[in-house]
C-alpha atoms as a PDB file:
ATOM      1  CA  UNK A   1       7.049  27.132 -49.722  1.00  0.00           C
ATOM      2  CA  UNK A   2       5.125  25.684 -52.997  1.00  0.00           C
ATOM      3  CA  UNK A   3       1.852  26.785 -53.446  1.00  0.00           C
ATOM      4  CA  UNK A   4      -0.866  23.354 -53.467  1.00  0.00           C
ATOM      5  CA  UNK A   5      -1.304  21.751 -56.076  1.00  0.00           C
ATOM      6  CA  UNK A   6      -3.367  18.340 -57.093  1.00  0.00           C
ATOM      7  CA  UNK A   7      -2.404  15.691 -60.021  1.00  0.00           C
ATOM      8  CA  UNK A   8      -3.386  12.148 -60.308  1.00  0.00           C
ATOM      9  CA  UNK A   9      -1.978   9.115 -60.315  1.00  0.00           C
ATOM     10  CA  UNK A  10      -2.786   5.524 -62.022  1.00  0.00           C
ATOM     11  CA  UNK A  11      -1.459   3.916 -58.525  1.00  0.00           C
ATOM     12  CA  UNK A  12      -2.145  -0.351 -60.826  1.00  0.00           C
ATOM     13  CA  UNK A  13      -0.107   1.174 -63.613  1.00  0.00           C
ATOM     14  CA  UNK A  14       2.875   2.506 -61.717  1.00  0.00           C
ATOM     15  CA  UNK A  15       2.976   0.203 -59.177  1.00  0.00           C
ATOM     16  CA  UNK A  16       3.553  -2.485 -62.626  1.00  0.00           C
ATOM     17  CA  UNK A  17       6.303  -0.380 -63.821  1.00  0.00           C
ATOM     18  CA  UNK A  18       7.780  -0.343 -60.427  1.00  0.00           C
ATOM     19  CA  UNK A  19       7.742  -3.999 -59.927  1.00  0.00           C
ATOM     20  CA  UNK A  20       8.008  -5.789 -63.483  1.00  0.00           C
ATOM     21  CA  UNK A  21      10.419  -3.472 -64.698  1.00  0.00           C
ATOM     22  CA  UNK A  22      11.988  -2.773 -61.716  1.00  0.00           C
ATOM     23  CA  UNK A  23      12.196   1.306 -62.011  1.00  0.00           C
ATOM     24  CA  UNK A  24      12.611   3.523 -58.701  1.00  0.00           C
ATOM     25  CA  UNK A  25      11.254   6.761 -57.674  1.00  0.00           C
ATOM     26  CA  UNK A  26      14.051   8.642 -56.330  1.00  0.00           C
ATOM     27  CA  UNK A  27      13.729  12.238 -54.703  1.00  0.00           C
ATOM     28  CA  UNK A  28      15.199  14.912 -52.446  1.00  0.00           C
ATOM     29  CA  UNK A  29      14.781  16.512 -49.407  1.00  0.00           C
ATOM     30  CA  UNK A  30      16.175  19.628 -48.278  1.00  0.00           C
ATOM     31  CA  UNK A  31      17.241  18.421 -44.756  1.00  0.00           C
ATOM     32  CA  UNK A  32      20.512  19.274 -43.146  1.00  0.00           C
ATOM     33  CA  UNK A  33      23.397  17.366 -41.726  1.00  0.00           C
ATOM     34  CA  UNK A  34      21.658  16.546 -38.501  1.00  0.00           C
ATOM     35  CA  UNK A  35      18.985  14.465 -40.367  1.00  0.00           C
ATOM     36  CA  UNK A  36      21.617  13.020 -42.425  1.00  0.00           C
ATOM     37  CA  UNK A  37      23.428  11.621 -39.287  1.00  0.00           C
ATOM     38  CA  UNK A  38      19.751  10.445 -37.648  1.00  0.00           C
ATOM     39  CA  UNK A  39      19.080   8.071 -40.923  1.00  0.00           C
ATOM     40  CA  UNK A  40      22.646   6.923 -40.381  1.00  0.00           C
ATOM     41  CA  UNK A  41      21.659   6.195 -36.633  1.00  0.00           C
ATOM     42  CA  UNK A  42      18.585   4.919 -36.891  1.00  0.00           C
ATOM     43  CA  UNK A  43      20.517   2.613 -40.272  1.00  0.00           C
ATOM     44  CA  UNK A  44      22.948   1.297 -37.736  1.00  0.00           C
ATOM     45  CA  UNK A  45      20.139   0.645 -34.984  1.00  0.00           C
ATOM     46  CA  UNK A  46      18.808  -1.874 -37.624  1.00  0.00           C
ATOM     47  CA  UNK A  47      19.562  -6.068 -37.238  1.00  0.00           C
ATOM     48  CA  UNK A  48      22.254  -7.219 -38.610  1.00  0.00           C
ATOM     49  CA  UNK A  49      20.115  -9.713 -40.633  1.00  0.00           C
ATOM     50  CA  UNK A  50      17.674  -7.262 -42.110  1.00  0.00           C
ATOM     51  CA  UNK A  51      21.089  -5.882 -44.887  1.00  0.00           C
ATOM     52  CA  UNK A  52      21.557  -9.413 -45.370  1.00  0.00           C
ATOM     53  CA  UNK A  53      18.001 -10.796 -46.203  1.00  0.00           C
ATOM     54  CA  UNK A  54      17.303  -7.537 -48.142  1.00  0.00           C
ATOM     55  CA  UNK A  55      20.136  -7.616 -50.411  1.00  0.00           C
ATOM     56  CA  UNK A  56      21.100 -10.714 -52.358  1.00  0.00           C
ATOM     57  CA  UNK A  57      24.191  -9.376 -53.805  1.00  0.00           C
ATOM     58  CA  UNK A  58      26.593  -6.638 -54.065  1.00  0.00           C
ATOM     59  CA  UNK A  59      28.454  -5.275 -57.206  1.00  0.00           C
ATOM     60  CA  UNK A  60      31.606  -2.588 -57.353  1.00  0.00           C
ATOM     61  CA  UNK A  61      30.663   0.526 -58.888  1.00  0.00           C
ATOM     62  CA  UNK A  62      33.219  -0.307 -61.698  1.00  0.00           C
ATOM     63  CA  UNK A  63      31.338  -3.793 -62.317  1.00  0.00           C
ATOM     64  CA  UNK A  64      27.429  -2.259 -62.036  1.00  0.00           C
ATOM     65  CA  UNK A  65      26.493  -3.601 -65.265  1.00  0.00           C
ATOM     66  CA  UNK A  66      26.704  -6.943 -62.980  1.00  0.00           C
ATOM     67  CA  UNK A  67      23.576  -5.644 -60.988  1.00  0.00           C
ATOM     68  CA  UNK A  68      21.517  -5.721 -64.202  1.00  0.00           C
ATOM     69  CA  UNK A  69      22.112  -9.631 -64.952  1.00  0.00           C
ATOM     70  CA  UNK A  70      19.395 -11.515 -64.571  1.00  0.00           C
ATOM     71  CA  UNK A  71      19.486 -14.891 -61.781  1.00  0.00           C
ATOM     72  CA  UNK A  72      16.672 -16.753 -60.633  1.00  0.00           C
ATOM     73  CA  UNK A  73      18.360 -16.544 -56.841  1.00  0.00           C
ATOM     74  CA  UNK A  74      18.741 -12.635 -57.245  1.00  0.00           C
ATOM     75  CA  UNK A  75      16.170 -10.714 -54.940  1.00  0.00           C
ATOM     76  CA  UNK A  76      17.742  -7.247 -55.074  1.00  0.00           C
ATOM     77  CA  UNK A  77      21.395  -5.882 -56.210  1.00  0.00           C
ATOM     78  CA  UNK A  78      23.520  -2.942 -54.844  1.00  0.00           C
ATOM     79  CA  UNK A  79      25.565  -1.127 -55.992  1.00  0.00           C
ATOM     80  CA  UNK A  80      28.954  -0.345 -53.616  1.00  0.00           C
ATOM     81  CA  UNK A  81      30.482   3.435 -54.640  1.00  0.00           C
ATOM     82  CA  UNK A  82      33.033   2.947 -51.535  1.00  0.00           C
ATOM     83  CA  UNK A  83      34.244   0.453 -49.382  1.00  0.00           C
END
């Protein structure tokens, strides 16, 4: 386990980056197959509307440049890797 350590953060400026140039944080977790299968649970527990108001649209993997075109109806884009 990591020893603690502190650092700050300028939450205004990052949360700008985040949103008006639409970055992501992404990260790991060591967690093994059963948590795997739990997100996938509790995914599938979810409405069917809440995929469907979230995303706006849906691009191939071979297409993903698509996801990166700007539309004024375009809320978020996703990538698909497999169908």
């Amino acid at each position: 386990m990591p020893e603690p350590w502190t650092f700050e953060v300028d939450g205004g400026r990052l949360h700008k980056e985040m949103v008006m140039y639409n970055k992501a944080v992404v990260g790991s977790v060591n967690s093994g197959p059963r948590h795997f299968r739990a997100a996938v649970d509790r995914l599938g527990d979810m409405p069917e509307w809440f995929l469907e108001d979230l995303l706006t649209r849906v691009v191939p993997v071979d297409s993903f440049g698509a996801a990166f075109e700007e539309s004024k109806t375009t809320i978020k884009t996703a990538v698909e890797f497999e169908s």
